[in-house]
Protein backbone atom coordinates (compact mmCIF):
# COMPACT_ATOMS: atom_id res chain seq x y z
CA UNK A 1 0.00 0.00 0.00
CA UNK A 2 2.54 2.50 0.85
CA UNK A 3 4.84 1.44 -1.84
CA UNK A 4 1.62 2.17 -4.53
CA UNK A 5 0.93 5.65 -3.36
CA UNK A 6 5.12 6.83 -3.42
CA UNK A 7 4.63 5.45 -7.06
CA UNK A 8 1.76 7.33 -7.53
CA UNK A 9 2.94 10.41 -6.36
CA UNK A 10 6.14 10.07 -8.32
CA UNK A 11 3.84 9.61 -11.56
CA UNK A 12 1.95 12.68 -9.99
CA UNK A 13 5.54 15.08 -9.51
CA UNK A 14 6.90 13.85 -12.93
CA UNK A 15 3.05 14.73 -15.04
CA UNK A 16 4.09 18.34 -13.16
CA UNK A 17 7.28 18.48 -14.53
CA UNK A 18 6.46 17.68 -17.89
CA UNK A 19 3.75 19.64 -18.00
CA UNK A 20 5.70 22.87 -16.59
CA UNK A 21 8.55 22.06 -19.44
CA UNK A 22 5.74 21.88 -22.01
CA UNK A 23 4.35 25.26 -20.79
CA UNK A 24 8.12 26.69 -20.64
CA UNK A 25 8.74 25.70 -24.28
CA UNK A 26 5.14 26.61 -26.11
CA UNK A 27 5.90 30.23 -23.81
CA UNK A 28 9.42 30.79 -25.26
CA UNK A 29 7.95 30.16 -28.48
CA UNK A 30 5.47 32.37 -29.20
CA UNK A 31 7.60 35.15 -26.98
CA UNK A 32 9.86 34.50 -30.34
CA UNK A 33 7.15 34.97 -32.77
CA UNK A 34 5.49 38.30 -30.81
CA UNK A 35 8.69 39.80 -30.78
CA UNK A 36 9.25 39.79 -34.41
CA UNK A 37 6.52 42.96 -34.68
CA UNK A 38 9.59 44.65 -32.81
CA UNK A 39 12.24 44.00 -35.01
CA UNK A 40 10.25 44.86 -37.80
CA UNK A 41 9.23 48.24 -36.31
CA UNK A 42 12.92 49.14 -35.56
CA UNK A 43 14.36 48.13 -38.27
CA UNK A 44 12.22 50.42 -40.42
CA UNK A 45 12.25 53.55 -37.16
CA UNK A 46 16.08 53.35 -38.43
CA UNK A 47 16.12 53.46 -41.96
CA UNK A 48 13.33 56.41 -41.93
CA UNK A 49 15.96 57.94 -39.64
CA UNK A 50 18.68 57.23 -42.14
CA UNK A 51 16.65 58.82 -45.00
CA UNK A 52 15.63 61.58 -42.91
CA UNK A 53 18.77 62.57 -42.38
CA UNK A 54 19.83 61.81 -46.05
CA UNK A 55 22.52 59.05 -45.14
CA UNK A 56 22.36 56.89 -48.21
CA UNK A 57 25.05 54.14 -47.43
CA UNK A 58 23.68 54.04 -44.46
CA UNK A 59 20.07 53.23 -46.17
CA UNK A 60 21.76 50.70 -49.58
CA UNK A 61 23.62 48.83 -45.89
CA UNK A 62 20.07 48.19 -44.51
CA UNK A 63 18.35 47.38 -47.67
CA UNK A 64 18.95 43.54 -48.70
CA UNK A 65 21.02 43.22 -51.58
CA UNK A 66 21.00 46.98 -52.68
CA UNK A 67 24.68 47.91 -52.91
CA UNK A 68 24.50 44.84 -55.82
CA UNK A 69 21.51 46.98 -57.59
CA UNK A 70 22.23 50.31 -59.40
CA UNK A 71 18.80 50.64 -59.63
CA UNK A 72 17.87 50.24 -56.10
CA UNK A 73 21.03 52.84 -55.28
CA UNK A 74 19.50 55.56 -56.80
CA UNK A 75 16.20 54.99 -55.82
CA UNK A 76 18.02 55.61 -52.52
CA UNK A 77 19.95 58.42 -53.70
CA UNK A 78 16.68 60.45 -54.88
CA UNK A 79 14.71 59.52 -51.67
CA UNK A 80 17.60 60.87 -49.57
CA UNK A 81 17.67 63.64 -51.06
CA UNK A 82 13.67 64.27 -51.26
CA UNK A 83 13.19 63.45 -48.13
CA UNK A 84 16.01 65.03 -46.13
CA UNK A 85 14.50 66.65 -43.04
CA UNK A 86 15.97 67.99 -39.96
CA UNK A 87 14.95 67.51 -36.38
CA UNK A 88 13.57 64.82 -34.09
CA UNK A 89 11.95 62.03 -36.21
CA UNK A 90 8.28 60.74 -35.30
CA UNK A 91 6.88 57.74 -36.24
CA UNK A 92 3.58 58.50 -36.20
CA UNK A 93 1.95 55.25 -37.60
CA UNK A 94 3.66 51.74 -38.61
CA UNK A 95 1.18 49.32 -39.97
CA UNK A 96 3.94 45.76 -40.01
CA UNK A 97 4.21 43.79 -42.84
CA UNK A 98 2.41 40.47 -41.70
CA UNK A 99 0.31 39.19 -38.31
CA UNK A 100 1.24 36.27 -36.54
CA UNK A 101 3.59 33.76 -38.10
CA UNK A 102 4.97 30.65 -37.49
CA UNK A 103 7.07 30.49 -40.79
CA UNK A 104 8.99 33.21 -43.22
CA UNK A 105 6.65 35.33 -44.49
CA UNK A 106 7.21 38.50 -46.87
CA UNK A 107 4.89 41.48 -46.77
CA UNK A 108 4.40 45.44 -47.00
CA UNK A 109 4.82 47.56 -44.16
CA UNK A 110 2.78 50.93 -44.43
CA UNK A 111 5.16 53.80 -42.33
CA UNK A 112 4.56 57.54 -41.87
CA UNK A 113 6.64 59.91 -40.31
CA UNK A 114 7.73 63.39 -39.77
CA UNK A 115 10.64 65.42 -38.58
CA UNK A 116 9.25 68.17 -36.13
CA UNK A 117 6.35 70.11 -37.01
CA UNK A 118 6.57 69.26 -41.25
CA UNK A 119 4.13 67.29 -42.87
CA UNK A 120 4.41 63.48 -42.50
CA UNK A 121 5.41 61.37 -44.97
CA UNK A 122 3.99 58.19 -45.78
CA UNK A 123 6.07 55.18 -47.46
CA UNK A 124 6.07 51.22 -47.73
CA UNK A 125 8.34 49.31 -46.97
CA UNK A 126 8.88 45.47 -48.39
CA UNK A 127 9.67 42.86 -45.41
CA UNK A 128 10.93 39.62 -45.52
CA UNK A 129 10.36 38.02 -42.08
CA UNK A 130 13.12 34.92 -42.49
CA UNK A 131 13.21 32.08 -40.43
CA UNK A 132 10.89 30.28 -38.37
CA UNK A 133 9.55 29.93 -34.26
CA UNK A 134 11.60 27.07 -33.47
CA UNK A 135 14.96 28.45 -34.51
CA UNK A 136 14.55 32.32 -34.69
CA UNK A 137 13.73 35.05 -37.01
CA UNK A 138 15.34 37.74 -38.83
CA UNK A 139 14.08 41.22 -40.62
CA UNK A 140 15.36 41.66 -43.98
CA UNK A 141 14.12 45.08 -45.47
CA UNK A 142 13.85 44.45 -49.01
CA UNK A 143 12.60 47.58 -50.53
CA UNK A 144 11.56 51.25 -49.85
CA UNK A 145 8.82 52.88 -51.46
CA UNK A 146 8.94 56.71 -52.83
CA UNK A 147 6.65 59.23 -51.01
CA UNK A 148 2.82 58.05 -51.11
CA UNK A 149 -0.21 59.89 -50.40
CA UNK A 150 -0.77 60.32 -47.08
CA UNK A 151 -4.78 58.21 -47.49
CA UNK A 152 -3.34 56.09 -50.04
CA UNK A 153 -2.60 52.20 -49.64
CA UNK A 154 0.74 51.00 -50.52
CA UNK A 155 1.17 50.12 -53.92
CA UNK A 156 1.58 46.36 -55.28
CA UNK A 157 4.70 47.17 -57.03
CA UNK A 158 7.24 49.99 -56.78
């Protein structure tokens, strides 16, 4: 009798344990994958900053492959120059590029911003989220949009 009930609380202590492992691991997952919203949003706070303040290696450096693309570089070139502003950068509204995700996914983000008191401007920017829950993501900016609108929806190509 008292040998069955140590068994059955070991069976009891070792469903805890498992169970509190189980709830460890499904918690630093999705931490992982709700975290990614934050990357995205800084990765693009920094590039708007870079364009603001018209530093275009510093923009080809954060888009993917750019240096490699003369076309890309002076897209980059014009914006910077466009777009220059001085002061204190706001983000004033960041829609991100994709909702929850267990896998890659690529998408638009939809950013507008101003320096100070000027008028905001409004821009997409492509995303590749890369990677997956399990063993991590990464942001990969793929492509800034001109100046849009400031009630227009970001365009399928540019």
């Amino acid at each position: 009798m008292l040998a069955r009930a140590r068994s059955r609380r070991r069976l009891y202590l070792v469903g805890i344990v498992l169970a509190l492992l189980a709830f460890l691991a499904i918690s630093a997952v999705l931490a992982r994958v709700l975290s990614i919203d934050g990357t995205e949003r800084s990765a693009i706070t920094v590039l708007v900053k870079d364009e603001a303040a018209g530093n275009r290696s510093a923009m080809i450096s954060r888009i993917q492959s750019c240096a490699d693309n003369a076309g890309c570089r002076a897209r980059v070139a014009a914006d910077a120059a466009n777009l220059r502003r001085s002061g204190t950068i706001s983000i004033l509204q960041l829609q991100p590029s994709a909702g929850f995700s267990l896998t890659s996914t690529v998408g638009t983000a939809r950013v507008a911003w101003r320096a100070d008191s000027s008028l905001p401007v409004v821009q997409c920017v492509r995303v590749r989220r890369a990677g997956d829950a399990l063993s991590g993501f990464r942001v990969e900016l793929l492509r800034l949009s001109r100046r849009i609108a400031s009630d227009s929806n970001c365009p399928r190509q540019y």
